[in-house]
C-alpha atoms as a PDB file:
ATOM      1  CA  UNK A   1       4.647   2.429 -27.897  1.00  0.00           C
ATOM      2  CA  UNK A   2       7.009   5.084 -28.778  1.00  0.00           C
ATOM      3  CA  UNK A   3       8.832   5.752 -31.929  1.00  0.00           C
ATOM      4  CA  UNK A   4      13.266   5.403 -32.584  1.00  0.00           C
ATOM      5  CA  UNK A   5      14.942   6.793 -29.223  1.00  0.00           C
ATOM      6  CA  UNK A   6      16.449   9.329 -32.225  1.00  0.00           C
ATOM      7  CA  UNK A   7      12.967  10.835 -31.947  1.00  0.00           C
ATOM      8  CA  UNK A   8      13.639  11.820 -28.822  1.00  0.00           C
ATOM      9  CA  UNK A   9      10.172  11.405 -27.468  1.00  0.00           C
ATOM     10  CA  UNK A  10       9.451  13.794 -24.225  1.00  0.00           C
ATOM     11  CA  UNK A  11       9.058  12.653 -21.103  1.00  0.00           C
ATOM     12  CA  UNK A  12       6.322  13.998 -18.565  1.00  0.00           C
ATOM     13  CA  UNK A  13       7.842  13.226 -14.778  1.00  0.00           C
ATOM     14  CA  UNK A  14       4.648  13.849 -12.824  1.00  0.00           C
ATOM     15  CA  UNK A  15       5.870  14.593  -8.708  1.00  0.00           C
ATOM     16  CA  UNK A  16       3.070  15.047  -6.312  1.00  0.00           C
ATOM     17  CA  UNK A  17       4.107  16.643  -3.035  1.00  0.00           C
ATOM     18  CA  UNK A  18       2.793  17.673  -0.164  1.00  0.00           C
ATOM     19  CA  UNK A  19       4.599  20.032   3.048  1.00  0.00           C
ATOM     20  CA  UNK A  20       8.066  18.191   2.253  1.00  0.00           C
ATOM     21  CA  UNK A  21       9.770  21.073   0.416  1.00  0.00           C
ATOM     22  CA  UNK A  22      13.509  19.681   0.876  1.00  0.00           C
ATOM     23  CA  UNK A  23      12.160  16.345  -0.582  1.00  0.00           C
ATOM     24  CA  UNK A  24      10.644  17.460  -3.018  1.00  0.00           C
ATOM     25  CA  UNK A  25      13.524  19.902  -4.530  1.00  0.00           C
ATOM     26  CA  UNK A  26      16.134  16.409  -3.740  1.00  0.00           C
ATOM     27  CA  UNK A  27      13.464  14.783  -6.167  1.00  0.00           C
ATOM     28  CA  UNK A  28      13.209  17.432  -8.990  1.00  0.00           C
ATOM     29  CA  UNK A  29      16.995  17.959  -8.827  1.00  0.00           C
ATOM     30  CA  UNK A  30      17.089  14.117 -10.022  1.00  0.00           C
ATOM     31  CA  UNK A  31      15.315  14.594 -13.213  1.00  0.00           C
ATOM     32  CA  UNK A  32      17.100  17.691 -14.024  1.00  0.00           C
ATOM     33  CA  UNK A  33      20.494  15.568 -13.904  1.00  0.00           C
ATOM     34  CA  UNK A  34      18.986  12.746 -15.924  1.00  0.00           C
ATOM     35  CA  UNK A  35      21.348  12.024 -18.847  1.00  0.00           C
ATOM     36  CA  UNK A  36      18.169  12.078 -21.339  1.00  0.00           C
ATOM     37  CA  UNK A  37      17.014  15.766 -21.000  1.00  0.00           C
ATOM     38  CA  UNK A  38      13.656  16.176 -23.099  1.00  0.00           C
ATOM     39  CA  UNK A  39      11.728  16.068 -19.729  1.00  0.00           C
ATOM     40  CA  UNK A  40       8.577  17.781 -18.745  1.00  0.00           C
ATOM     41  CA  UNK A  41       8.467  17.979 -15.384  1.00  0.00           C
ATOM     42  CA  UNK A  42       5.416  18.466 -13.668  1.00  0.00           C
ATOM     43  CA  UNK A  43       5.025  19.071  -9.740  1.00  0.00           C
ATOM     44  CA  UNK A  44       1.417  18.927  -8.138  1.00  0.00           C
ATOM     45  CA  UNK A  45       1.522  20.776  -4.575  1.00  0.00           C
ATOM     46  CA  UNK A  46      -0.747  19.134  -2.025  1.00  0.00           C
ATOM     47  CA  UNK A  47       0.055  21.360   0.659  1.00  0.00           C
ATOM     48  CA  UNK A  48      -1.754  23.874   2.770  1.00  0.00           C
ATOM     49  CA  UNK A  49       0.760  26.739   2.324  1.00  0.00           C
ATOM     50  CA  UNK A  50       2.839  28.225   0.334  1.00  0.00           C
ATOM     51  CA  UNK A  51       6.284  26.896   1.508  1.00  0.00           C
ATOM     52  CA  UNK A  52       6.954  24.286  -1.248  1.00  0.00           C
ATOM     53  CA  UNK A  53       5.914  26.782  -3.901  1.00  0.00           C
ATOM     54  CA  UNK A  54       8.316  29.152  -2.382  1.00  0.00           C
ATOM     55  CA  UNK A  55      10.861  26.435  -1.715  1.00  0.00           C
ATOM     56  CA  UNK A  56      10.385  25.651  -5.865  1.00  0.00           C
ATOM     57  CA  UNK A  57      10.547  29.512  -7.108  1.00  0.00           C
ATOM     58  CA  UNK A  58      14.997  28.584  -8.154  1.00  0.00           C
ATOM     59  CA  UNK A  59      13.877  26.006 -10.660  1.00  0.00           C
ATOM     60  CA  UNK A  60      11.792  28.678 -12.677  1.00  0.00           C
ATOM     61  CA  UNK A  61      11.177  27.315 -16.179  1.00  0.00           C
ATOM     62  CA  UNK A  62      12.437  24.169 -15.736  1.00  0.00           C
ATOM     63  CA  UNK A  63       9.224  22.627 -13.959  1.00  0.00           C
ATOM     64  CA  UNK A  64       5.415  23.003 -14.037  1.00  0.00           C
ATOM     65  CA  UNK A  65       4.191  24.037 -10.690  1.00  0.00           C
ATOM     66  CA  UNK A  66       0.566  23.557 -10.123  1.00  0.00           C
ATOM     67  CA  UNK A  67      -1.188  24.011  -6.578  1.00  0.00           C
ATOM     68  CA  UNK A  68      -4.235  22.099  -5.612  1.00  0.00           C
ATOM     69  CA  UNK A  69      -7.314  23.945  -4.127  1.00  0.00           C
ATOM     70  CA  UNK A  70      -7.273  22.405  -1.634  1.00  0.00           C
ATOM     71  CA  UNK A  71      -5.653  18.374  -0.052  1.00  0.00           C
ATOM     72  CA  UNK A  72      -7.271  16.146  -2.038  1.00  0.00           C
ATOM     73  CA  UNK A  73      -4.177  13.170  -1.632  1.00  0.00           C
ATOM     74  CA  UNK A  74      -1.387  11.844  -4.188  1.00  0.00           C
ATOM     75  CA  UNK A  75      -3.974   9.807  -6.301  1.00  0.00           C
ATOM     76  CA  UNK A  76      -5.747  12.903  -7.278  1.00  0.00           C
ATOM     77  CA  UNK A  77      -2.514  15.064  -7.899  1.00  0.00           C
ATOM     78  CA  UNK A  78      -1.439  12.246 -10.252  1.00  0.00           C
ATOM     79  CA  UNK A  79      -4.571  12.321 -12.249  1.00  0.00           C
ATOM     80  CA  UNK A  80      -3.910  16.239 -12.382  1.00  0.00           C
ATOM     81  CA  UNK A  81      -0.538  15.665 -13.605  1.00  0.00           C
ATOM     82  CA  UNK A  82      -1.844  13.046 -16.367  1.00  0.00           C
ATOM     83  CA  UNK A  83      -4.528  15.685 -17.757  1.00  0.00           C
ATOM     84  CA  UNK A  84      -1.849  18.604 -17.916  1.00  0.00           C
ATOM     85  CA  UNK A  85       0.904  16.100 -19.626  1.00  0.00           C
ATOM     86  CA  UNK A  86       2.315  16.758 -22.939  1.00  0.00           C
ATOM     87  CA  UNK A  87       4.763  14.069 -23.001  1.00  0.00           C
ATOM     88  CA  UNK A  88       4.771  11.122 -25.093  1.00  0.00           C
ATOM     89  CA  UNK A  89       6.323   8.986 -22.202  1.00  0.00           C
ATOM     90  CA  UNK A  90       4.551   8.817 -18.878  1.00  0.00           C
ATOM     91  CA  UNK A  91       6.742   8.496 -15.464  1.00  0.00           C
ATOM     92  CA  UNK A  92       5.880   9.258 -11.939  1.00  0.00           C
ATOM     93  CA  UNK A  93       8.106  10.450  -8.549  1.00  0.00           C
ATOM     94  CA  UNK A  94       7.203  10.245  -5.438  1.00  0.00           C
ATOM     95  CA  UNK A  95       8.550  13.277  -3.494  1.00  0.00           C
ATOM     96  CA  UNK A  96      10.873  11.350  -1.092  1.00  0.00           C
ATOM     97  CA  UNK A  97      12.522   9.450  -4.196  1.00  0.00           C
ATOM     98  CA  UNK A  98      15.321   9.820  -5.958  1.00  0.00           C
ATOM     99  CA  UNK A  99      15.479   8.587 -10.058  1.00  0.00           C
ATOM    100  CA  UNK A 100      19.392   7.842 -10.975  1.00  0.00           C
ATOM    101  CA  UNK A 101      21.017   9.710 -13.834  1.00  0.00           C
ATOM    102  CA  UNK A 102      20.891   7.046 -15.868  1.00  0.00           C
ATOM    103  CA  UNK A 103      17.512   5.975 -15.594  1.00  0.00           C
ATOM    104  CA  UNK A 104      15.418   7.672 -18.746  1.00  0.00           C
ATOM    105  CA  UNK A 105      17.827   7.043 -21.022  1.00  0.00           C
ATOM    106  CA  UNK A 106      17.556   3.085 -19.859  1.00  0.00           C
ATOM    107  CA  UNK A 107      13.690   2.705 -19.527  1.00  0.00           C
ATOM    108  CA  UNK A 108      13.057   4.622 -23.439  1.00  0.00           C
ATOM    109  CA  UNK A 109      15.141   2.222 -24.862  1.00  0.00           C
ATOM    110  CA  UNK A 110      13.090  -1.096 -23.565  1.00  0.00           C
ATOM    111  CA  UNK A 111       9.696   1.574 -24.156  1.00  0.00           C
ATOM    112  CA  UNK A 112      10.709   0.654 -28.040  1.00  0.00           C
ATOM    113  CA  UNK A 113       9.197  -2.480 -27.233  1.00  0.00           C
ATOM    114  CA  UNK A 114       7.073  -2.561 -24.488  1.00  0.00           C
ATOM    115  CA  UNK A 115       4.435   0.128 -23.363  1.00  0.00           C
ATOM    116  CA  UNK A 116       4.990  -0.343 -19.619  1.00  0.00           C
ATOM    117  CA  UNK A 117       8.719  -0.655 -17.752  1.00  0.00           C
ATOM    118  CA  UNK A 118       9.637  -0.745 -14.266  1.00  0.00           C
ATOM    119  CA  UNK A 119      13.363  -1.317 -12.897  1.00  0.00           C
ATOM    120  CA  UNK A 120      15.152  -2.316  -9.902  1.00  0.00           C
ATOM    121  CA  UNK A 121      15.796  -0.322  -7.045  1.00  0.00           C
ATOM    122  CA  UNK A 122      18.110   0.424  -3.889  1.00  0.00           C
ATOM    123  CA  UNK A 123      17.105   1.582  -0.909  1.00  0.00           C
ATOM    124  CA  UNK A 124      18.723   1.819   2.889  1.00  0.00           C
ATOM    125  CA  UNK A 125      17.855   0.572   5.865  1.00  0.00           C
ATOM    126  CA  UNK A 126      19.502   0.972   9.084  1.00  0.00           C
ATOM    127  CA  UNK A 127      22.752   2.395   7.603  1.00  0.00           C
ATOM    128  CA  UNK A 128      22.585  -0.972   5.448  1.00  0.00           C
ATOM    129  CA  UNK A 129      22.166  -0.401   1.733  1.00  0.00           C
ATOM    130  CA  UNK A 130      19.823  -2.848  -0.029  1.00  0.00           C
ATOM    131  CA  UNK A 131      19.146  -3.660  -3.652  1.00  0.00           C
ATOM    132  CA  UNK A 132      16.174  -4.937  -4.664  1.00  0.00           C
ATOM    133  CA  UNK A 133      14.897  -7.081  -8.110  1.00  0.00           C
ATOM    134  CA  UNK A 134      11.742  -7.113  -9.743  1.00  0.00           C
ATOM    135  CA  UNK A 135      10.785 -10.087 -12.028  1.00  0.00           C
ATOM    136  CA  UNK A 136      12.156  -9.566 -15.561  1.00  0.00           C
ATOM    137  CA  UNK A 137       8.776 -10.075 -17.086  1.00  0.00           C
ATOM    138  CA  UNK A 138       5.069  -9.544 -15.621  1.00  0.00           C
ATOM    139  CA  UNK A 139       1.962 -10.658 -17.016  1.00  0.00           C
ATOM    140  CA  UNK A 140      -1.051  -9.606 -16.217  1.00  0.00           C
ATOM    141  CA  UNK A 141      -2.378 -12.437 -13.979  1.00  0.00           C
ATOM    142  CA  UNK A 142       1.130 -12.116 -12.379  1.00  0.00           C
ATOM    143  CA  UNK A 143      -0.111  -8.862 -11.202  1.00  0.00           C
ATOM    144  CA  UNK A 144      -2.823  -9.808  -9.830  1.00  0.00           C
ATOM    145  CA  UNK A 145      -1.384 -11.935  -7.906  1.00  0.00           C
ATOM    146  CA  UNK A 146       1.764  -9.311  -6.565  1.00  0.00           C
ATOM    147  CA  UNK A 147       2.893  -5.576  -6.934  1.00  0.00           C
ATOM    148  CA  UNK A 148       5.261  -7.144  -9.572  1.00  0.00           C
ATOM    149  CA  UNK A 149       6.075  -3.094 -11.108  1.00  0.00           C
ATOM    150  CA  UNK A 150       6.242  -1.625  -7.720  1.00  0.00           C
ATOM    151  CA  UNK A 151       6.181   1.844  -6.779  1.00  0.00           C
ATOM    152  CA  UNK A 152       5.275   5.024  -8.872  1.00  0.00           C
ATOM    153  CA  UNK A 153       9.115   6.088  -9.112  1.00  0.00           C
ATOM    154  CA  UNK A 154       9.844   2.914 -10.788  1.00  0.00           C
ATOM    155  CA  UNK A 155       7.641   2.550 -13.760  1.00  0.00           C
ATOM    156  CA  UNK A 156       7.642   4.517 -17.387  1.00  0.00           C
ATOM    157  CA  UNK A 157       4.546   4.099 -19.247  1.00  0.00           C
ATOM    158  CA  UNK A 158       4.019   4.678 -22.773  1.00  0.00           C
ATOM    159  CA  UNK A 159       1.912   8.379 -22.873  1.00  0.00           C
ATOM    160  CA  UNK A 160      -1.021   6.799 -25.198  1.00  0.00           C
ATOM    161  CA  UNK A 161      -1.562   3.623 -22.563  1.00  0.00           C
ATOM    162  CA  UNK A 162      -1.516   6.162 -19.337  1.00  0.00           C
ATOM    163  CA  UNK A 163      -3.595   9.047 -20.261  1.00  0.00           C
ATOM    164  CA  UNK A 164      -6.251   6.687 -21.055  1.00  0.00           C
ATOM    165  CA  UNK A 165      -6.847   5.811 -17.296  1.00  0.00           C
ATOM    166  CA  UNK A 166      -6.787   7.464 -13.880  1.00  0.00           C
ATOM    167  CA  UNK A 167      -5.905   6.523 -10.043  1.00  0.00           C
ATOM    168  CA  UNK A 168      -8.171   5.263  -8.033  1.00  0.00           C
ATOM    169  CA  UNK A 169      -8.876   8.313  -5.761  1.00  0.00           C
ATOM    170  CA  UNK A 170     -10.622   6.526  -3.296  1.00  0.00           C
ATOM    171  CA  UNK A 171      -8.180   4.051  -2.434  1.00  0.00           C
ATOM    172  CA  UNK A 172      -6.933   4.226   0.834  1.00  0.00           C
ATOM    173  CA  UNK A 173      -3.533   2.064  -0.484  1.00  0.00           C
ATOM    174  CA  UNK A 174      -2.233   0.276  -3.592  1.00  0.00           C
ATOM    175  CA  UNK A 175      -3.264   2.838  -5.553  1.00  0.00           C
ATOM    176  CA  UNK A 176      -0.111   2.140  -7.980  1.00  0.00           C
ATOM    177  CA  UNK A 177      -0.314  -1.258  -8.087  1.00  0.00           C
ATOM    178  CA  UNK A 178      -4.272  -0.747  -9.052  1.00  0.00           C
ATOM    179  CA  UNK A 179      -2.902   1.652 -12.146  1.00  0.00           C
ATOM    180  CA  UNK A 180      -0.593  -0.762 -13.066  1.00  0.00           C
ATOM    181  CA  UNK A 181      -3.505  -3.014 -13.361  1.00  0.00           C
ATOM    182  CA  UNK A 182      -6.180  -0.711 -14.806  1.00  0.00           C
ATOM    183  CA  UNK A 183      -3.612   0.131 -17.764  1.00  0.00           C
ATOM    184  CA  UNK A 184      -2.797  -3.601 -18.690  1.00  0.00           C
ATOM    185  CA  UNK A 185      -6.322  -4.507 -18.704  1.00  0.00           C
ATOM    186  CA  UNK A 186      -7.518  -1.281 -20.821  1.00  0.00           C
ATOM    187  CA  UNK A 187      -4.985  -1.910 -23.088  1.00  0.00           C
ATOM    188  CA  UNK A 188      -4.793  -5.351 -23.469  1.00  0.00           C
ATOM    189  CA  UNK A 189      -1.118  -5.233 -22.268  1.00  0.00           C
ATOM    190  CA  UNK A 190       0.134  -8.850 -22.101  1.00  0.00           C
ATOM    191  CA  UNK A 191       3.560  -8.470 -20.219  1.00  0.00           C
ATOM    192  CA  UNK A 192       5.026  -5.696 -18.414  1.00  0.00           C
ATOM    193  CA  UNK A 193       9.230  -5.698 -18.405  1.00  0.00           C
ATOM    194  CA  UNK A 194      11.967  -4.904 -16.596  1.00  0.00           C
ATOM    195  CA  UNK A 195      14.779  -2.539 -17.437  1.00  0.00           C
ATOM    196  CA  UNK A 196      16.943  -4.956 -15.131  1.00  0.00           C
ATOM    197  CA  UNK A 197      18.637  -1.985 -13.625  1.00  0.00           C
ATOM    198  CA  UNK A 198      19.082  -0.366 -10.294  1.00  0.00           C
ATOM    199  CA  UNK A 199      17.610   3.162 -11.340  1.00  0.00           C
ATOM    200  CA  UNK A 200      15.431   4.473  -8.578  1.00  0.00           C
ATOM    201  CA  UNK A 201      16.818   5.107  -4.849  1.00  0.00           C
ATOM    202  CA  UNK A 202      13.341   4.816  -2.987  1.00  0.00           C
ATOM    203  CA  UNK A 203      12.786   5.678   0.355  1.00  0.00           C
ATOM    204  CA  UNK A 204      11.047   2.692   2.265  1.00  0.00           C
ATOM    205  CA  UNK A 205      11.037   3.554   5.530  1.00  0.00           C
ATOM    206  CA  UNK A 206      10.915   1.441   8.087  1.00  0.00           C
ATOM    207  CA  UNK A 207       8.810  -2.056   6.361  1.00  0.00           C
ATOM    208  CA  UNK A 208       9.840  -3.914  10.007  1.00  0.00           C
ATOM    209  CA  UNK A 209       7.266  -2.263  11.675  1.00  0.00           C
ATOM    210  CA  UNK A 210       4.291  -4.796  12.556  1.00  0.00           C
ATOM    211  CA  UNK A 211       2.090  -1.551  12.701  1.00  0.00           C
ATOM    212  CA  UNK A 212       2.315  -1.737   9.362  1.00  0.00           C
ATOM    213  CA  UNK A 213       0.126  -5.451   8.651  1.00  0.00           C
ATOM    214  CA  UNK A 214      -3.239  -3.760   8.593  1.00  0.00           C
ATOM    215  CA  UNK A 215      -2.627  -1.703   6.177  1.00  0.00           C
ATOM    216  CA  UNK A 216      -1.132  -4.302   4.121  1.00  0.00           C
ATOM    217  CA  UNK A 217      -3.846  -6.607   4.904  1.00  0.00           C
ATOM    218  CA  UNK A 218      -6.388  -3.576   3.666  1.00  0.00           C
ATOM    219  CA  UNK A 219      -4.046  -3.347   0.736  1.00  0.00           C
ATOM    220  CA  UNK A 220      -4.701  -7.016  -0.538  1.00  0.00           C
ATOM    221  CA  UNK A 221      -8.563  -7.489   0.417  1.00  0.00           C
ATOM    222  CA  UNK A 222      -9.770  -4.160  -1.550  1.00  0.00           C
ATOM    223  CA  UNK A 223      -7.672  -5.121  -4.635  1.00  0.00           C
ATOM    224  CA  UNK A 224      -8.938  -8.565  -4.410  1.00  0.00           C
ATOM    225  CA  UNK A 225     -12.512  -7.118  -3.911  1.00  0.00           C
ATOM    226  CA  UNK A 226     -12.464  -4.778  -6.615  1.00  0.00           C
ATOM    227  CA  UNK A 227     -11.093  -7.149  -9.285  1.00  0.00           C
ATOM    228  CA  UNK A 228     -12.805 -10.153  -7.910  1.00  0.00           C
ATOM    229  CA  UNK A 229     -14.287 -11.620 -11.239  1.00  0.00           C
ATOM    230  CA  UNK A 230     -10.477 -11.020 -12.361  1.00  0.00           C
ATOM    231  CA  UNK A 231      -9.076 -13.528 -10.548  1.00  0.00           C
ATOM    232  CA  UNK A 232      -8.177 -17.350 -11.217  1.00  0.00           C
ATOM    233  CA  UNK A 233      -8.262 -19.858  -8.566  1.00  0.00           C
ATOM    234  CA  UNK A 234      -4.142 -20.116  -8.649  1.00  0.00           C
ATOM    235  CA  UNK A 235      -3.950 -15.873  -8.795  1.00  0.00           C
ATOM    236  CA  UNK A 236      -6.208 -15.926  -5.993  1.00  0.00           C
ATOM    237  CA  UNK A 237      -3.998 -18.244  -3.541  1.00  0.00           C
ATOM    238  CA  UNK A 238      -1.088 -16.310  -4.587  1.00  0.00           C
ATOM    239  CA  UNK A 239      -2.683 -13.213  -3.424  1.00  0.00           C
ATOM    240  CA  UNK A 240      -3.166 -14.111  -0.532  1.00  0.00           C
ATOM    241  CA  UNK A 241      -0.243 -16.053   0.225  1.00  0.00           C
ATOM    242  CA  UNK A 242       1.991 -12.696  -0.658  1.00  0.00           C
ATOM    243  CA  UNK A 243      -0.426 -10.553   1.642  1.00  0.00           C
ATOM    244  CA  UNK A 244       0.393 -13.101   4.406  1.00  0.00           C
ATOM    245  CA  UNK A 245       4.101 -12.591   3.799  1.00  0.00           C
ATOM    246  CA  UNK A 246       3.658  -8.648   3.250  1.00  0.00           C
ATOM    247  CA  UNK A 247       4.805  -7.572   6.592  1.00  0.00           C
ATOM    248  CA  UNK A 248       7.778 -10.026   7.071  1.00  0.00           C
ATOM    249  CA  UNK A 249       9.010  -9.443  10.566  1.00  0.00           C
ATOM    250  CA  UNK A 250       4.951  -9.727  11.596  1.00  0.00           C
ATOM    251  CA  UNK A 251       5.619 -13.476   9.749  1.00  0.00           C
ATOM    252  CA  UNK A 252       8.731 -14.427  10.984  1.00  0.00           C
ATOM    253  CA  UNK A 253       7.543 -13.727  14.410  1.00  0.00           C
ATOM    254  CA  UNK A 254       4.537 -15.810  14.151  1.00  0.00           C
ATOM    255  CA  UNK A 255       6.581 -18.732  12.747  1.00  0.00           C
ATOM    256  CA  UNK A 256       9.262 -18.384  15.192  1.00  0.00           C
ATOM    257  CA  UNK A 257       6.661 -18.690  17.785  1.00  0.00           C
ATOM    258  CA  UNK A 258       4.833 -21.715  16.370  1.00  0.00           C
ATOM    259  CA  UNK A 259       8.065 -22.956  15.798  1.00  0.00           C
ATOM    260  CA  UNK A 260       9.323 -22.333  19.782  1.00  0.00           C
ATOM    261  CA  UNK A 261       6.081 -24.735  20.107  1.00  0.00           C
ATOM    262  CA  UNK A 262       6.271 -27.331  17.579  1.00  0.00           C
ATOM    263  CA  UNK A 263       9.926 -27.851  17.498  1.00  0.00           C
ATOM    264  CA  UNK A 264      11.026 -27.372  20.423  1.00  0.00           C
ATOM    265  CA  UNK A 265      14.621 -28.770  21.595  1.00  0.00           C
ATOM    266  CA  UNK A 266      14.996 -30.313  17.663  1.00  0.00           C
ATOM    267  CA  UNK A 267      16.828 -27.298  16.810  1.00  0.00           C
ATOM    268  CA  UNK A 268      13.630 -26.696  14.179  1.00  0.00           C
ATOM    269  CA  UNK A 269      13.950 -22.604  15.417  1.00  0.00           C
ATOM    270  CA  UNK A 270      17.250 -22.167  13.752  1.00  0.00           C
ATOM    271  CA  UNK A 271      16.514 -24.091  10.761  1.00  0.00           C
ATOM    272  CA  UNK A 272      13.393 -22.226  10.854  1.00  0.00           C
ATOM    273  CA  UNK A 273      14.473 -18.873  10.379  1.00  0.00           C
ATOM    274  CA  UNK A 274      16.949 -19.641   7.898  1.00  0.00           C
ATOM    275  CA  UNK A 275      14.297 -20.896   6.117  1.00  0.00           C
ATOM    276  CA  UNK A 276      11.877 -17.850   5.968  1.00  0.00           C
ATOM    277  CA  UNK A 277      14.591 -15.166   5.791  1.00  0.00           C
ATOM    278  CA  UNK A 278      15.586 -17.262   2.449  1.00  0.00           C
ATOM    279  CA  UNK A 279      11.783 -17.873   0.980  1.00  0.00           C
ATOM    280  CA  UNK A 280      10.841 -13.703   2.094  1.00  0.00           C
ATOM    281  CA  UNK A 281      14.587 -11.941   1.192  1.00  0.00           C
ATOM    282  CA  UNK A 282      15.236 -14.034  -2.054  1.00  0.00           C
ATOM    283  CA  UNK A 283      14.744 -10.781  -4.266  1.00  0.00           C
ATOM    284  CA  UNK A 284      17.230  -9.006  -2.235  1.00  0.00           C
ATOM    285  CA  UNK A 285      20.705  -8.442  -1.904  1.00  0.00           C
ATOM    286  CA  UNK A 286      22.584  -7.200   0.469  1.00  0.00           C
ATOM    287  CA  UNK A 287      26.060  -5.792  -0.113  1.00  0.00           C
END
């Protein structure tokens, strides 16, 4: 873990990218505003041109800019990033992110504690803005069972913990949720925390799309199959129960229908719905 926040440990922000040059400068621009400003930050180009390198040439000195060969995906750009860090804190951001000023300043303090931190997010949908909570603490079996830490953009790792492991480069999905693993097992990390603040705006996209189950699905099963020996009979039901409940519009639909089947004319469809949307949105509020 690191040392008094008076140290003022660095940070290395590690942003793979690839062809999104507006995203990309929207995502550096939000560790440059951080309130916490001993930041390394370190952006791997994935692209087949020379427009995001261009698109990157204002920031000068404030960033490391380093071009891959040639596409190799995000999981390899982070493990570029990890080798070239000097920092003593680890973070990640996806291009298409955005971290909050606040959010450095936040995550070092619990980092006093704990080697690995996520934190809450928001994110829109629709014109509707959403906020979205995490589990205070995660344990290690927890994750197994659920992407408990979420997303790259959300999580600081302690620099000692992170360098010591890699992405999976040949996973097609999950590849975060597989580092978050790979560092609590090498380290014998018990419990994973929290910040308990809304510091990252991610970009989500569109999760209502039922296009989307398969590679969910895919998601679950090569975790499960690659950490099989890991799992306990209760972790193992609760993996699969959460992959079942990954794409929740895909669910809903297919209760709804067994529902319009089952229930029919004892107003079960109603009491249905409330029922899922409660059980699938509980970590989210909507203002």
């Amino acid at each position: 873990m690191v040392g008094a926040i008076n140290n003022r440990p660095l940070v290395s922000c590690i942003i793979p990218t690839k062809n999104r040059k507006d995203l990309v400068t929207r995502a550096v621009r939000s560790v440059l505003d951080q309130r916490y400003n001993n930041i390394e930050i370190i952006v791997i180009d994935d692209s087949t041109n020379d427009i995001t390198q261009k698109a990157l040439v204002p920031f000068g000195g404030q960033i490391r800019y380093i071009k891959n060969e040639k596409s190799r995906g995000a999981p390899y750009s982070r493990n570029i990033g990890l080798n070239e860090a000097q920092g003593d804190v680890i973070a990640f951001l996806d291009d298409d992110d955005i971290w909050l000023p606040e959010k450095t300043v936040i995550q070092l303090k619990w980092l006093e504690k704990y080697p690995l931190v996520t934190c809450n997010y928001t994110t829109e949908l629709k014109g509707r803005r959403y906020y979205v909570k995490y589990p205070e603490i995660v344990s290690y079996e927890d994750l197994l069972s659920f992407n408990g830490l979420g997303s790259c953009s959300f999580v600081m790792i302690d620099g000692k913990a992170a360098k010591d492991c890699l992405f999976d480069e040949n996973a097609k999905a999950g590849q975060d949720w597989d580092f978050w693993l790979t560092v609590m097992k090498t380290h014998s990390i018990e419990d994973a925390v929290n910040s308990n603040e809304y510091l990252v705006n991610y970009n989500s996209g569109d999760f209502s799309r039922i296009s989307n189950t398969n590679d969910i699905l895919t998601t679950f099963y090569a975790l499960y199959q690659k950490r099989r020996s890991e799992y306990t009979l209760n972790a193992t039901r609760c993996l699969f129960f959460n992959a079942l409940r990954g794409d929740e519009s895909l669910m809903l639909w297919i209760l709804l229908e067994w529902a319009k089947i089952k229930m029919k004319g004892k107003g079960g469809i109603f009491f249905l719905s409330k029922l899922v949307f409660k059980k699938f949105f509980r970590r989210i509020e909507m203002f």
